[in-house]
N, C-alpha and C. Protein backbone atom coordinates (compact mmCIF):
# COMPACT_ATOMS: atom_id res chain seq x y z
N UNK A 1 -0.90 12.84 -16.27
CA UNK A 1 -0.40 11.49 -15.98
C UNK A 1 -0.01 10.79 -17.27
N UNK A 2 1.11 10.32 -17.09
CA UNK A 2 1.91 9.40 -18.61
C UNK A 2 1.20 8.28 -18.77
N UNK A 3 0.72 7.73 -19.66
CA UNK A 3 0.50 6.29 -19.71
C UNK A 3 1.49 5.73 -20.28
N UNK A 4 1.64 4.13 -19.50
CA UNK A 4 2.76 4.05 -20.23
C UNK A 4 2.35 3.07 -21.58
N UNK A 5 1.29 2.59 -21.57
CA UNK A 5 0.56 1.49 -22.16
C UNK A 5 0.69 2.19 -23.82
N UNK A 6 0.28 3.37 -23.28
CA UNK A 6 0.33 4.39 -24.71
C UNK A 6 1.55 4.35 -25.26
N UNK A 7 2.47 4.95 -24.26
CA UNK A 7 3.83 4.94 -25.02
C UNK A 7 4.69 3.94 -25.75
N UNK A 8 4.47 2.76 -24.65
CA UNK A 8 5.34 1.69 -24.97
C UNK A 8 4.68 0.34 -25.78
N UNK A 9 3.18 0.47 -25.45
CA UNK A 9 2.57 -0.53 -26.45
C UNK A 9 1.79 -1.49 -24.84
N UNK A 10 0.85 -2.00 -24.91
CA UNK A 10 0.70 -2.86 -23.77
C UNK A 10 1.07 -4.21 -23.66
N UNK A 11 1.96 -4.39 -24.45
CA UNK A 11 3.01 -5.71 -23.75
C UNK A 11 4.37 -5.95 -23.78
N UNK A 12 4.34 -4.87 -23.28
CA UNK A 12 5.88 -4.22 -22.51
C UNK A 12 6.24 -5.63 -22.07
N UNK A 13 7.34 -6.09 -21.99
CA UNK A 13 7.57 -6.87 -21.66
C UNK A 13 8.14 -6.72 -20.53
N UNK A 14 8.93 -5.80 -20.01
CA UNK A 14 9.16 -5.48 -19.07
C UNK A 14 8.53 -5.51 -17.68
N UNK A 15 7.47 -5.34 -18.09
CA UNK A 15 6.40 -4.66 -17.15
C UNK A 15 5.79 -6.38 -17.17
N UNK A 16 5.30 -6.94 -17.93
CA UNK A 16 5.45 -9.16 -17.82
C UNK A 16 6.16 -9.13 -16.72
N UNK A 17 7.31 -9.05 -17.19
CA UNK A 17 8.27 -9.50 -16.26
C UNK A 17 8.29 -9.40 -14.88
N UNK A 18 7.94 -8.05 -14.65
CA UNK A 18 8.14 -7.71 -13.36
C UNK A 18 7.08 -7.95 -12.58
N UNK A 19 6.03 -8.12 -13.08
CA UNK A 19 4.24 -8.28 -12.45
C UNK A 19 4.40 -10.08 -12.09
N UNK A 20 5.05 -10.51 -12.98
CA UNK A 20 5.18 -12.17 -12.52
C UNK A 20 6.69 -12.40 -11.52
N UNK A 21 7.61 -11.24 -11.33
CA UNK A 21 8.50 -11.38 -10.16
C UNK A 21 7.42 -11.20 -8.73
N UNK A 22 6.40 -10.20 -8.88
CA UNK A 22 5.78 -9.99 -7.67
C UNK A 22 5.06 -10.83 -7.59
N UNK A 23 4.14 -11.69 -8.33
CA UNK A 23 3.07 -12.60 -8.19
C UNK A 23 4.67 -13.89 -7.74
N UNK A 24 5.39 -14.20 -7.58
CA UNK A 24 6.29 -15.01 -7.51
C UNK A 24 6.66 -14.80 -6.04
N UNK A 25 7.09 -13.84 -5.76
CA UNK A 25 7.35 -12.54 -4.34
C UNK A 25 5.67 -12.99 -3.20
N UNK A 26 4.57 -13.25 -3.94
CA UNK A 26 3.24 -13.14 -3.18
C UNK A 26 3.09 -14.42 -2.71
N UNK A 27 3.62 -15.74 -4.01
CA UNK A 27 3.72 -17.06 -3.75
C UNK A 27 4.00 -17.53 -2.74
N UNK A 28 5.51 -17.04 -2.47
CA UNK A 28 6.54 -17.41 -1.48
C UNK A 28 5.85 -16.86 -0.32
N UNK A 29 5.03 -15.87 0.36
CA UNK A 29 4.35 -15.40 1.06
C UNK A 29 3.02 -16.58 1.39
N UNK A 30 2.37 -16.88 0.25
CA UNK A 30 1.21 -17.65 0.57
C UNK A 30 1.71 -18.74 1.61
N UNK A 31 3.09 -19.45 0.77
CA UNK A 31 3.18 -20.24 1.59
C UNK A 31 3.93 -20.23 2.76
N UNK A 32 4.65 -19.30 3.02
CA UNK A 32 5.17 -19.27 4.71
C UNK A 32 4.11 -18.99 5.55
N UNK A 33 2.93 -18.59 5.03
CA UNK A 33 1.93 -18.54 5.94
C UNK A 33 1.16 -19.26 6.47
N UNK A 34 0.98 -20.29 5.52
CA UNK A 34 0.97 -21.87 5.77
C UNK A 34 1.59 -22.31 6.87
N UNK A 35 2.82 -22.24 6.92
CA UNK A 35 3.90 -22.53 7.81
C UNK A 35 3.67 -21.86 9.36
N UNK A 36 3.51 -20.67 9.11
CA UNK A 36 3.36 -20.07 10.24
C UNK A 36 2.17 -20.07 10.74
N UNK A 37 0.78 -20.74 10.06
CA UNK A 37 -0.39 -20.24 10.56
C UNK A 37 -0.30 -22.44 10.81
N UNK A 38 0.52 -22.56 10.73
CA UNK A 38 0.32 -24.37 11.12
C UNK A 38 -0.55 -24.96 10.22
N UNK A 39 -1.05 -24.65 9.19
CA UNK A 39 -1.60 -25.26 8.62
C UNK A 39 -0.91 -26.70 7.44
N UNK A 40 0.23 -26.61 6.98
CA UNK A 40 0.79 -27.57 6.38
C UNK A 40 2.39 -27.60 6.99
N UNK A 41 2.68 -29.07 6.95
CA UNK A 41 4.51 -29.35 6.77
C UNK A 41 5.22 -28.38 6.39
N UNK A 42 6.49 -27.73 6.64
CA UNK A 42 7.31 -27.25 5.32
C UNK A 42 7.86 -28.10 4.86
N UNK A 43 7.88 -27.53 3.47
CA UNK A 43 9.12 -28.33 2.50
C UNK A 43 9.79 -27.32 1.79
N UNK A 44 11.30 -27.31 2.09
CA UNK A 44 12.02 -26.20 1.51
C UNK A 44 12.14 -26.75 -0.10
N UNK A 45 11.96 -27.28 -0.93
CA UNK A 45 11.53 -27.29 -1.93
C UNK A 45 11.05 -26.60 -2.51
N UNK A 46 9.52 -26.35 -1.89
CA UNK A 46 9.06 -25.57 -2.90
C UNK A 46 8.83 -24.08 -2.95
N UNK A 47 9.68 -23.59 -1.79
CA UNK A 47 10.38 -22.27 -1.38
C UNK A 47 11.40 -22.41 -2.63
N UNK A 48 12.18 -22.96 -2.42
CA UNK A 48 13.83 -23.13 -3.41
C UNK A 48 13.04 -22.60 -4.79
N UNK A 49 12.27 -23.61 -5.21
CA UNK A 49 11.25 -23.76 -6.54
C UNK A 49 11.26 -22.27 -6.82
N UNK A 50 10.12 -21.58 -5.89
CA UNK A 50 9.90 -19.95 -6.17
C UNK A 50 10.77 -19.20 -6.50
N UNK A 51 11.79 -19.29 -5.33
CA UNK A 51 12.83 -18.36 -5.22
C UNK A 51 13.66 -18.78 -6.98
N UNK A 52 14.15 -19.46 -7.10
CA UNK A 52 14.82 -19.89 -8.58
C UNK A 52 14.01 -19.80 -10.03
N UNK A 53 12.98 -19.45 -9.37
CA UNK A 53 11.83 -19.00 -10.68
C UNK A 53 11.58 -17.64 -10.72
N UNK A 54 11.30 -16.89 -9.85
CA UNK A 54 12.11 -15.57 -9.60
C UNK A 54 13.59 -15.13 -10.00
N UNK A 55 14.49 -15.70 -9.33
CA UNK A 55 16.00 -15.78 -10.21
C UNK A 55 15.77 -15.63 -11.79
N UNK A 56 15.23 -16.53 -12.39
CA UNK A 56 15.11 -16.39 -13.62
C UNK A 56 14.58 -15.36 -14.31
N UNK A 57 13.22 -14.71 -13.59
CA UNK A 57 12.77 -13.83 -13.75
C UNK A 57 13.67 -12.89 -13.79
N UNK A 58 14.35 -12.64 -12.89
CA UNK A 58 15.62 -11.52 -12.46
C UNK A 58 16.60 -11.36 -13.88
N UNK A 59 17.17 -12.42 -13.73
CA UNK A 59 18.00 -12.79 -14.74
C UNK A 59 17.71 -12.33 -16.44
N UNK A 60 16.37 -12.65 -16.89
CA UNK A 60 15.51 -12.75 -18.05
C UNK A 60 15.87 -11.05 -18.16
N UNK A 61 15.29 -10.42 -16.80
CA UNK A 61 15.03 -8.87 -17.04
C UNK A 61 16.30 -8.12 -17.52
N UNK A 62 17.34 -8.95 -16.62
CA UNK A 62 18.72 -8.13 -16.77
C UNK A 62 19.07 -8.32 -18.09
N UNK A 63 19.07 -9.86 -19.14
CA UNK A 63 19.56 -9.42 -20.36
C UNK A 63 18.62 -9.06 -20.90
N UNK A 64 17.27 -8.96 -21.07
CA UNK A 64 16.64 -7.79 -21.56
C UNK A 64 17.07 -6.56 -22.09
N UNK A 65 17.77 -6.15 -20.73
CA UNK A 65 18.06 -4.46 -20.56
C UNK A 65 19.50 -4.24 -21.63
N UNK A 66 19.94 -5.53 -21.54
CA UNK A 66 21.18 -5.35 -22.21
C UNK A 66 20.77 -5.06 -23.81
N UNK A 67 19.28 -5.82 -23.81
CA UNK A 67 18.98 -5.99 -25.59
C UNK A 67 18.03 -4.59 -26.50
N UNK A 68 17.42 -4.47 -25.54
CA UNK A 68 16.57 -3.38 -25.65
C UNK A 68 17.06 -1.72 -25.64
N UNK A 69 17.14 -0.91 -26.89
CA UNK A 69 17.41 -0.22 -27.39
C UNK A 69 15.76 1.00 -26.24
N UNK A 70 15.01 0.86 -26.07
CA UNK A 70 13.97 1.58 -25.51
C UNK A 70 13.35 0.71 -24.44
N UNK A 71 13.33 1.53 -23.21
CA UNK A 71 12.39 0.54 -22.28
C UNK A 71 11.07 1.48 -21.85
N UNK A 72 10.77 0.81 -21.11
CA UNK A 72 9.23 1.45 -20.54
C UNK A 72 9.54 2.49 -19.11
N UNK A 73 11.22 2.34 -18.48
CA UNK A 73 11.47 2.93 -17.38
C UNK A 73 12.57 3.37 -17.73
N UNK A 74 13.41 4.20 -16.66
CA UNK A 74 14.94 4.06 -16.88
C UNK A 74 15.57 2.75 -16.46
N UNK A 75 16.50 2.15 -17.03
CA UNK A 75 17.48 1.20 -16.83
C UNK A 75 17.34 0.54 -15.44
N UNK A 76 17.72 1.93 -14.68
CA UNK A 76 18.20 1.73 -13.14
C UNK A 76 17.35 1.23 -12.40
N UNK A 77 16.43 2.37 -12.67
CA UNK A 77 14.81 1.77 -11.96
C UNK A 77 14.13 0.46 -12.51
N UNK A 78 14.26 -0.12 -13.31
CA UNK A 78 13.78 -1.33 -13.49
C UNK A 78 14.97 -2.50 -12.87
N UNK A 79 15.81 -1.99 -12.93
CA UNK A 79 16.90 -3.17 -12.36
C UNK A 79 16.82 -3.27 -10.87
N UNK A 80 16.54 -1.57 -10.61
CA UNK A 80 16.09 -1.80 -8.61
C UNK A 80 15.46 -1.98 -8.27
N UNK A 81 14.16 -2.49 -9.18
CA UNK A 81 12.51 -2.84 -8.67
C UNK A 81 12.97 -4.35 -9.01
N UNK A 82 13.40 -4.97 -10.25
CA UNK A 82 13.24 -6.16 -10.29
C UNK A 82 14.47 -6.97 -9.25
N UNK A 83 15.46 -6.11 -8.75
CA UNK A 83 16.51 -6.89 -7.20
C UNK A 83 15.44 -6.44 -5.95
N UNK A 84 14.43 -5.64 -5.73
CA UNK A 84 13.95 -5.30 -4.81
C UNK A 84 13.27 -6.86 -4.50
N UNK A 85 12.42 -7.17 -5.58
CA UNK A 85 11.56 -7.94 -5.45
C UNK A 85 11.77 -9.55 -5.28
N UNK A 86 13.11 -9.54 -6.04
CA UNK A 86 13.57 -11.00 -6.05
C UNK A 86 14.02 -11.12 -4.00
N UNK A 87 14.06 -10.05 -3.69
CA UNK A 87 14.58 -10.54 -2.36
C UNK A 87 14.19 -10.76 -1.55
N UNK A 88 12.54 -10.84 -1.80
CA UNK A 88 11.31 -11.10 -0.68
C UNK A 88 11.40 -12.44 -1.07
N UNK A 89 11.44 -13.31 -1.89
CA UNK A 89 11.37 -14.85 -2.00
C UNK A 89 12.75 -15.32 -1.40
N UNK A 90 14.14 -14.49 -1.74
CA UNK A 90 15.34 -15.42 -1.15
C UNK A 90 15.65 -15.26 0.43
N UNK A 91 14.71 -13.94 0.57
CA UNK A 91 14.43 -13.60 2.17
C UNK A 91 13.30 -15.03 2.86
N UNK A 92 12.78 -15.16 2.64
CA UNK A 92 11.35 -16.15 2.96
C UNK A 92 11.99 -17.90 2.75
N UNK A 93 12.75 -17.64 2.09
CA UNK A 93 13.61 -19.17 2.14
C UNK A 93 14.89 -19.41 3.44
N UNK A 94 15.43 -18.29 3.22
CA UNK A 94 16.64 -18.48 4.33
C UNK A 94 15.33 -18.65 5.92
N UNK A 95 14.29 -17.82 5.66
CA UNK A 95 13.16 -18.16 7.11
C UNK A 95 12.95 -19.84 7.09
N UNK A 96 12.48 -20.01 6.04
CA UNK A 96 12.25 -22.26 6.29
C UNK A 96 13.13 -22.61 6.44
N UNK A 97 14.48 -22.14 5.90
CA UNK A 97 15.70 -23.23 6.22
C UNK A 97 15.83 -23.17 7.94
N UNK A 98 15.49 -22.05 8.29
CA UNK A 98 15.74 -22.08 9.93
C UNK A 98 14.95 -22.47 10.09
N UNK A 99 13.57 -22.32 10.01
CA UNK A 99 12.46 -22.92 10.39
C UNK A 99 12.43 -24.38 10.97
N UNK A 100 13.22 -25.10 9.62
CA UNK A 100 13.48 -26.41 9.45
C UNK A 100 14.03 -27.03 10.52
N UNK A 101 15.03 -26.53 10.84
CA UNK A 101 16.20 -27.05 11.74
C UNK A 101 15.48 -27.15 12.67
N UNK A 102 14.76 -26.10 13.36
CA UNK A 102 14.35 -26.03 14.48
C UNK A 102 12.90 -25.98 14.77
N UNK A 103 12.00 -26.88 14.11
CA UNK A 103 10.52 -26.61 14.14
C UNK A 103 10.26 -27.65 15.02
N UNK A 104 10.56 -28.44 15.81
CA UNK A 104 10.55 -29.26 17.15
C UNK A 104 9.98 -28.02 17.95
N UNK A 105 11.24 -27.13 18.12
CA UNK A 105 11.68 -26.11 19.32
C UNK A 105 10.36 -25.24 19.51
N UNK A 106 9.88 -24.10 18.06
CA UNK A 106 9.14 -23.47 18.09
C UNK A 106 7.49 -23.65 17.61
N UNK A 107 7.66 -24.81 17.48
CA UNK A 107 5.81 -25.31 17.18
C UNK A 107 4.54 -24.39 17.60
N UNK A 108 5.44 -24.24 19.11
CA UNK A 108 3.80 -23.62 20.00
C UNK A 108 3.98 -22.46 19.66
N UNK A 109 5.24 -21.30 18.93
CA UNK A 109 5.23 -19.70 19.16
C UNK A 109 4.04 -19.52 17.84
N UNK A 110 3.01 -18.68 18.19
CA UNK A 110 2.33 -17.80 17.83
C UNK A 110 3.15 -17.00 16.28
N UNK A 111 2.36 -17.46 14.95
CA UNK A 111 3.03 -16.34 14.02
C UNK A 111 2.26 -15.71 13.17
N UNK A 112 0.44 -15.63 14.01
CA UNK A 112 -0.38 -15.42 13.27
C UNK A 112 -0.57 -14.13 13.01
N UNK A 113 -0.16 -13.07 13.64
CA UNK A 113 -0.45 -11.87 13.22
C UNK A 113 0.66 -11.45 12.27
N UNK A 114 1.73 -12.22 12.29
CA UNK A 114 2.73 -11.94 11.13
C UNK A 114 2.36 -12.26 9.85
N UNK A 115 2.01 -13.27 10.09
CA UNK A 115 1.68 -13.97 8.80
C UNK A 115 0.17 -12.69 8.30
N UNK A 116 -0.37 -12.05 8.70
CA UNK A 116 -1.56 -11.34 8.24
C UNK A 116 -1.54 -10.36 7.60
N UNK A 117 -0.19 -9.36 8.79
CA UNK A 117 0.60 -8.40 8.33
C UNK A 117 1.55 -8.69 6.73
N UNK A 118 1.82 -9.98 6.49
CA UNK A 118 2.79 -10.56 5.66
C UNK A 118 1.99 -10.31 4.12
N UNK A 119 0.43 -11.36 4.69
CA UNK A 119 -0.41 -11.43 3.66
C UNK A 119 -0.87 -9.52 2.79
N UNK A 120 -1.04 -9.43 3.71
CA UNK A 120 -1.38 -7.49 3.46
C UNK A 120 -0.11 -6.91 2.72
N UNK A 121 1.19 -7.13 3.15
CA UNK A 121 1.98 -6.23 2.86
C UNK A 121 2.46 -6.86 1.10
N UNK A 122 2.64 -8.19 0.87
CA UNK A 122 2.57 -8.89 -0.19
C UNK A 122 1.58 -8.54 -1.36
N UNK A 123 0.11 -8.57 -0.88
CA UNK A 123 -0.94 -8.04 -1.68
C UNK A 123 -0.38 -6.68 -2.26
N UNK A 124 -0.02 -5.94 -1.16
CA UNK A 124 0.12 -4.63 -2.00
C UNK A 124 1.20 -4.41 -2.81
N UNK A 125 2.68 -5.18 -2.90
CA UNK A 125 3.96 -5.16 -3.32
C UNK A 125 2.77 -5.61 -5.14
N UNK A 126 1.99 -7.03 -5.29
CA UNK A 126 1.63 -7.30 -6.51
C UNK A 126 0.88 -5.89 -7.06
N UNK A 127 0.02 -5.16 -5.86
CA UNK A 127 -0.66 -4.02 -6.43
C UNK A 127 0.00 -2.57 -6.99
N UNK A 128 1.30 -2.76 -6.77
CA UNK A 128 1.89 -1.23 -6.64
C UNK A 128 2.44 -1.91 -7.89
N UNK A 129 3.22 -3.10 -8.21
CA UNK A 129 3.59 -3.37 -9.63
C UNK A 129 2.62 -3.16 -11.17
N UNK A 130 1.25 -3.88 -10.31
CA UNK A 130 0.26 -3.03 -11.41
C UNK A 130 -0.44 -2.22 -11.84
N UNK A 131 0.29 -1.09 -11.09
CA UNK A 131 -0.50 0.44 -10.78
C UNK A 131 0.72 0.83 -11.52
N UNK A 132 1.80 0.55 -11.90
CA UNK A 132 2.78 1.16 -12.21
C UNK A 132 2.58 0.59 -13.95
N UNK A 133 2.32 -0.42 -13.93
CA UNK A 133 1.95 -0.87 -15.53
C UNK A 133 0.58 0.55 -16.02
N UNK A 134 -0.05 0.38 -15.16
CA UNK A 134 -1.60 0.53 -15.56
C UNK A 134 -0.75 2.56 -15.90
N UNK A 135 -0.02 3.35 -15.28
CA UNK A 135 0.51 4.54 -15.63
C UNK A 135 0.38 5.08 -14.18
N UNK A 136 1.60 6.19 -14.42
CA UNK A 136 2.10 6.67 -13.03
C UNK A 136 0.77 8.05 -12.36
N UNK A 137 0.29 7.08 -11.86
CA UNK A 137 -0.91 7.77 -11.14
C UNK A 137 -0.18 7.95 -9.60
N UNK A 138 0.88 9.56 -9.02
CA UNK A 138 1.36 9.15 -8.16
C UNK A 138 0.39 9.38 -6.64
N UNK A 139 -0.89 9.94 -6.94
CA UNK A 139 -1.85 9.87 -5.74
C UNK A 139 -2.31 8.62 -5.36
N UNK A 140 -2.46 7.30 -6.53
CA UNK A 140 -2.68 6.27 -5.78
C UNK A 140 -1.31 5.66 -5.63
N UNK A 141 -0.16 5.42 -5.74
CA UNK A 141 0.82 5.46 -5.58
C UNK A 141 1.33 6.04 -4.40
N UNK A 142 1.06 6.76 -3.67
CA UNK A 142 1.17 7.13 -2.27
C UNK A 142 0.52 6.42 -1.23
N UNK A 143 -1.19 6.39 -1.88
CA UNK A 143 -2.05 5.71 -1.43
C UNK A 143 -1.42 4.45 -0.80
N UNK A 144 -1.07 3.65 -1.79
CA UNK A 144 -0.67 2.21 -1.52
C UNK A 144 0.69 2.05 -0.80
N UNK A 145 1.79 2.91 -1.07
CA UNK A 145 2.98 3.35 -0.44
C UNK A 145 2.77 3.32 1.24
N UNK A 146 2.01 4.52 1.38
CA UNK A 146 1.46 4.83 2.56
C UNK A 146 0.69 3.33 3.67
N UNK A 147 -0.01 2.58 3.15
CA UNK A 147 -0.18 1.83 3.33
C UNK A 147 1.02 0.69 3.78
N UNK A 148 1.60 0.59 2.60
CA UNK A 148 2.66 -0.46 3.01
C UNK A 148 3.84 0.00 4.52
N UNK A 149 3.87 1.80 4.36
CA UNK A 149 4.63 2.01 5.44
C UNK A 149 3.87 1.90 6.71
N UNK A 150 2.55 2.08 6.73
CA UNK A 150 1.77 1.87 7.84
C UNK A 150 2.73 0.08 8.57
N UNK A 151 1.98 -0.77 7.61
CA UNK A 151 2.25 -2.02 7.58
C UNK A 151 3.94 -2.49 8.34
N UNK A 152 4.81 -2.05 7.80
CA UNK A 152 6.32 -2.00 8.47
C UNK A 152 6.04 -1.72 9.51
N UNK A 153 5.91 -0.38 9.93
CA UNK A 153 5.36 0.41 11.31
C UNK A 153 4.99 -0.70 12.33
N UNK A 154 3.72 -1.06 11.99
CA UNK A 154 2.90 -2.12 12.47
C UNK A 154 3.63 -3.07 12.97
N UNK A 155 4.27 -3.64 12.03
CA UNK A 155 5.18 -5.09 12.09
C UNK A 155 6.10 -4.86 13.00
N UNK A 156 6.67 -3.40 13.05
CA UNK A 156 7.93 -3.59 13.96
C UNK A 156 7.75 -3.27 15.34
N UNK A 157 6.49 -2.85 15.51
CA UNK A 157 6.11 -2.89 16.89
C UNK A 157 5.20 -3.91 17.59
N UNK A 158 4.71 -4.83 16.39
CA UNK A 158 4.98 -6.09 16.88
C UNK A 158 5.86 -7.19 17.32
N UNK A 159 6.89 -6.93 16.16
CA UNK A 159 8.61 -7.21 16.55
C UNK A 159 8.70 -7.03 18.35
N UNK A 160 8.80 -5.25 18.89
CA UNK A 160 9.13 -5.74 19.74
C UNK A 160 8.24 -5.96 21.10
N UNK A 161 7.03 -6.00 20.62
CA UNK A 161 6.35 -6.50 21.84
C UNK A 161 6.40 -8.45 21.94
N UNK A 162 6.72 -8.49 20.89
CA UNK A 162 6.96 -10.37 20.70
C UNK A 162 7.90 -10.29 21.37
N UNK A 163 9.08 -9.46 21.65
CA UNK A 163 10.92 -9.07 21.70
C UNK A 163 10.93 -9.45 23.12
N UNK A 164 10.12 -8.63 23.73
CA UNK A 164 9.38 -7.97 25.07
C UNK A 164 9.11 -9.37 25.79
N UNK A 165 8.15 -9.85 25.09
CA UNK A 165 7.56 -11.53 25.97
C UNK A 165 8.77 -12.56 26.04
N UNK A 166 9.24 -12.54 24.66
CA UNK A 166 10.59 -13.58 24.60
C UNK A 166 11.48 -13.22 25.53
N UNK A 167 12.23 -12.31 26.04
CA UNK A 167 13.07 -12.48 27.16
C UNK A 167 13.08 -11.91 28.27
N UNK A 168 11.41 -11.85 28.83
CA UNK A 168 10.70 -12.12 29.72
C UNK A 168 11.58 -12.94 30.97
N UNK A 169 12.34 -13.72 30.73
CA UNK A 169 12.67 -14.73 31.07
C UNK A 169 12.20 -16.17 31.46
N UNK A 170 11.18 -16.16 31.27
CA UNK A 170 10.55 -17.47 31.50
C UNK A 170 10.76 -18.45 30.27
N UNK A 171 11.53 -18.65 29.23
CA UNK A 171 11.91 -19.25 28.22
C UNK A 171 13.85 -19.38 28.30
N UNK A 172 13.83 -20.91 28.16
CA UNK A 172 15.25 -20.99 28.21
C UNK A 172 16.00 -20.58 27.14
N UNK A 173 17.59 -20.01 27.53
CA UNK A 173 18.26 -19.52 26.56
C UNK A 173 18.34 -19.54 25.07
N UNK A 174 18.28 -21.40 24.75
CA UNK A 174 18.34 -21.49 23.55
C UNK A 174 16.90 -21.43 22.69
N UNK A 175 15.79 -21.49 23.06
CA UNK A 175 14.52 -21.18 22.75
C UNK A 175 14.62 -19.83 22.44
N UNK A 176 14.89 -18.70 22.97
CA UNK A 176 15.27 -17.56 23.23
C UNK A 176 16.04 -17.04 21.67
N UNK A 177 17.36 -18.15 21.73
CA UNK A 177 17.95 -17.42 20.63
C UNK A 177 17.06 -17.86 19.36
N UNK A 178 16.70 -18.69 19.15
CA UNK A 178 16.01 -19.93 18.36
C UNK A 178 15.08 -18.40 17.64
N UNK A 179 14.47 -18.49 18.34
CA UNK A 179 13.11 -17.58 18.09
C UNK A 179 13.59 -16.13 17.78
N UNK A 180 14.11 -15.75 18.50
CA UNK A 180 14.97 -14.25 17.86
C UNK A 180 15.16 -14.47 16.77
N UNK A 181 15.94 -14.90 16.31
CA UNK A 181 16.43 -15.14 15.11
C UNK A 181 15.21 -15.15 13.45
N UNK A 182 14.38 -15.91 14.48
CA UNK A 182 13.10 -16.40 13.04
C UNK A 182 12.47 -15.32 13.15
N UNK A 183 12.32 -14.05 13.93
CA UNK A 183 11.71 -13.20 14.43
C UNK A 183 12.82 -12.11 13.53
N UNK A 184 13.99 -12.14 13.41
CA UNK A 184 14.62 -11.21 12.75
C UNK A 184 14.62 -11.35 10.97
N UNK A 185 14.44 -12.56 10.85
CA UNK A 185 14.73 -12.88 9.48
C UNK A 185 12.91 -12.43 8.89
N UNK A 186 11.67 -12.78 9.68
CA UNK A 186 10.55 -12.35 9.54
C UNK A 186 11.01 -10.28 9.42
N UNK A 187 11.36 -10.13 9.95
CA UNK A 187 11.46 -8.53 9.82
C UNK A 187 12.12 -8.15 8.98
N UNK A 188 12.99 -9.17 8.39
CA UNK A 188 13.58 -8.49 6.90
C UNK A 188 12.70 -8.72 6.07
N UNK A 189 11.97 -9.56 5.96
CA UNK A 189 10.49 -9.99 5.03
C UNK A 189 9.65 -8.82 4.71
N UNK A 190 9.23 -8.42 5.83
CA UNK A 190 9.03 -6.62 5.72
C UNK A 190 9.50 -5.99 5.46
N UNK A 191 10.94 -5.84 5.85
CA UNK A 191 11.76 -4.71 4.78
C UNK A 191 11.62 -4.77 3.50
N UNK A 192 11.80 -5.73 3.08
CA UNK A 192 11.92 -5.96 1.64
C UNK A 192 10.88 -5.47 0.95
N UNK A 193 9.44 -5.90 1.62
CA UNK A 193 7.98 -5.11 1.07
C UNK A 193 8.27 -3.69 0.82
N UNK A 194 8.73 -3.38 1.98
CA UNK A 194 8.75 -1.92 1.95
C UNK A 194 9.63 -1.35 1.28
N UNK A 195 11.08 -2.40 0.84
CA UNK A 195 11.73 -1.40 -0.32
C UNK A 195 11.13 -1.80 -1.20
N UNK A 196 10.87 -2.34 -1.87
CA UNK A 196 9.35 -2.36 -3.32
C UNK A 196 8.47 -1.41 -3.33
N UNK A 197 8.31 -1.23 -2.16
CA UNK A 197 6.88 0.21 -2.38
C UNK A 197 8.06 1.28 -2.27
N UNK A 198 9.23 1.63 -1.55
CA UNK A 198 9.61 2.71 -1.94
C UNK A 198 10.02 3.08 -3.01
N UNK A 199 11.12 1.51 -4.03
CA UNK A 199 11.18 2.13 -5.27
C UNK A 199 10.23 2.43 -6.54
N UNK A 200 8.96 1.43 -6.10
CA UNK A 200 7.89 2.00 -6.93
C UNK A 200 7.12 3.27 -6.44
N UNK A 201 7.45 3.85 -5.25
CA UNK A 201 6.97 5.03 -5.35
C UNK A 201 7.62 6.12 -5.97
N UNK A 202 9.11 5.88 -5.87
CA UNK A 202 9.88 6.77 -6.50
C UNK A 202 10.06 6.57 -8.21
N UNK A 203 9.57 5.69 -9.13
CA UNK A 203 9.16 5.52 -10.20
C UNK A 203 8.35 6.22 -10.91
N UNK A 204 7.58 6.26 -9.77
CA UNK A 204 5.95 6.62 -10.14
C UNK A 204 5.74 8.58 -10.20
N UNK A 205 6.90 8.89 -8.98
CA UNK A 205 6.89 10.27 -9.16
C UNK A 205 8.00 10.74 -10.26
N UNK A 206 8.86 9.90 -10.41
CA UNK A 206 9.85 10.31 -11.45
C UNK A 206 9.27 10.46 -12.72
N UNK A 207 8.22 9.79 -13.20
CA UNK A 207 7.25 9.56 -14.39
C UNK A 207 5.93 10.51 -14.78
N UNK A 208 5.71 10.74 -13.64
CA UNK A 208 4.40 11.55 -13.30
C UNK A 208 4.42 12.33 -13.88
């Protein structure tokens, strides 16, 4: 197993960078769960906030790459882990902006097991970033991979048993679309986890 701590020194900056895109990625998570578990107001604010502090993050990494004569990864792979990740926060914002419009409509729908699944799948996106600092160990790297695909799995067959009740028909049309919708944009939320664990799994074996 490579370390990379060895190779590159332990304050890669790179590897900064990208551990505070996911702790940024986990933020934006804490708080839609808020949202969804009813516990506070939204305010797309401080979604925007994350997401544009992330941006920067993004941004920071890319001229980095331009400056840096040696990195801690290849090029590519750090540029597709750090767009992987920025897109769980701009994913989780376009969710409040709908949210917003329409949180009259959907008050009473149930988003607690999402939000749990959300919390889990988030935890592990920050853990697979620092398993990848810490050196490409790709058995726990599967470990956690594996996990996160469990998690998708999970989610999308919650997707459609939620799918299932919603047009049930006992809910009028526009409730119907209302909720689909926040229900689809929640399932890209998961995708996104899950492309983070795939390109850090494929990092991790490329390194190994």
């Amino acid at each position: 197993m490579i370390s990379i701590q060895r190779l590159f020194g332990k304050e890669d900056r790179f590897f900064d960078l990208l551990i505070a895109s996911a702790e940024e990625a986990r933020q934006s998570i804490v708080g839609l769960n808020h949202i969804l578990r009813h516990e506070k107001a939204p305010s797309l604010d401080k979604f925007a906030e994350v997401r544009k502090k992330d941006k920067a993050i993004t941004q920071e990494i890319s001229e980095l790459l331009v400056k840096s004569f040696v990195t801690a990864l290849e090029r590519e792979d750090i540029e597709a882990l750090s767009t992987a990740l920025y897109k769980i926060p701009k994913t989780v914002e376009k969710f409040v902006e709908r949210y917003l419009i329409s949180q009259d409509k959907v008050a009473t729908t149930d988003f607690n097991r999402h939000a749990a699944m959300l919390d889990e799948a988030t935890g592990l996106v920050v853990e697979m970033i620092q398993a990848l600092r810490k050196g490409m160990d790709i058995v726990k790297m599967k470990e956690l991979n594996d996990r996160m695909q469990t998690i998708e799995g999970d989610a999308d067959k919650l997707m459609l048993e939620c799918l299932k009740e919603l047009y049930g028909g006992k809910y009028d049309a526009l409730f119907v679309v209302i909720v689909s919708n926040l229900y689809d944009l929640l399932e890209k939320v998961f995708d996104r986890c899950r492309d983070v664990g795939n390109v850090a799994k494929q990092i991790a074996y490329k390194n190994s």
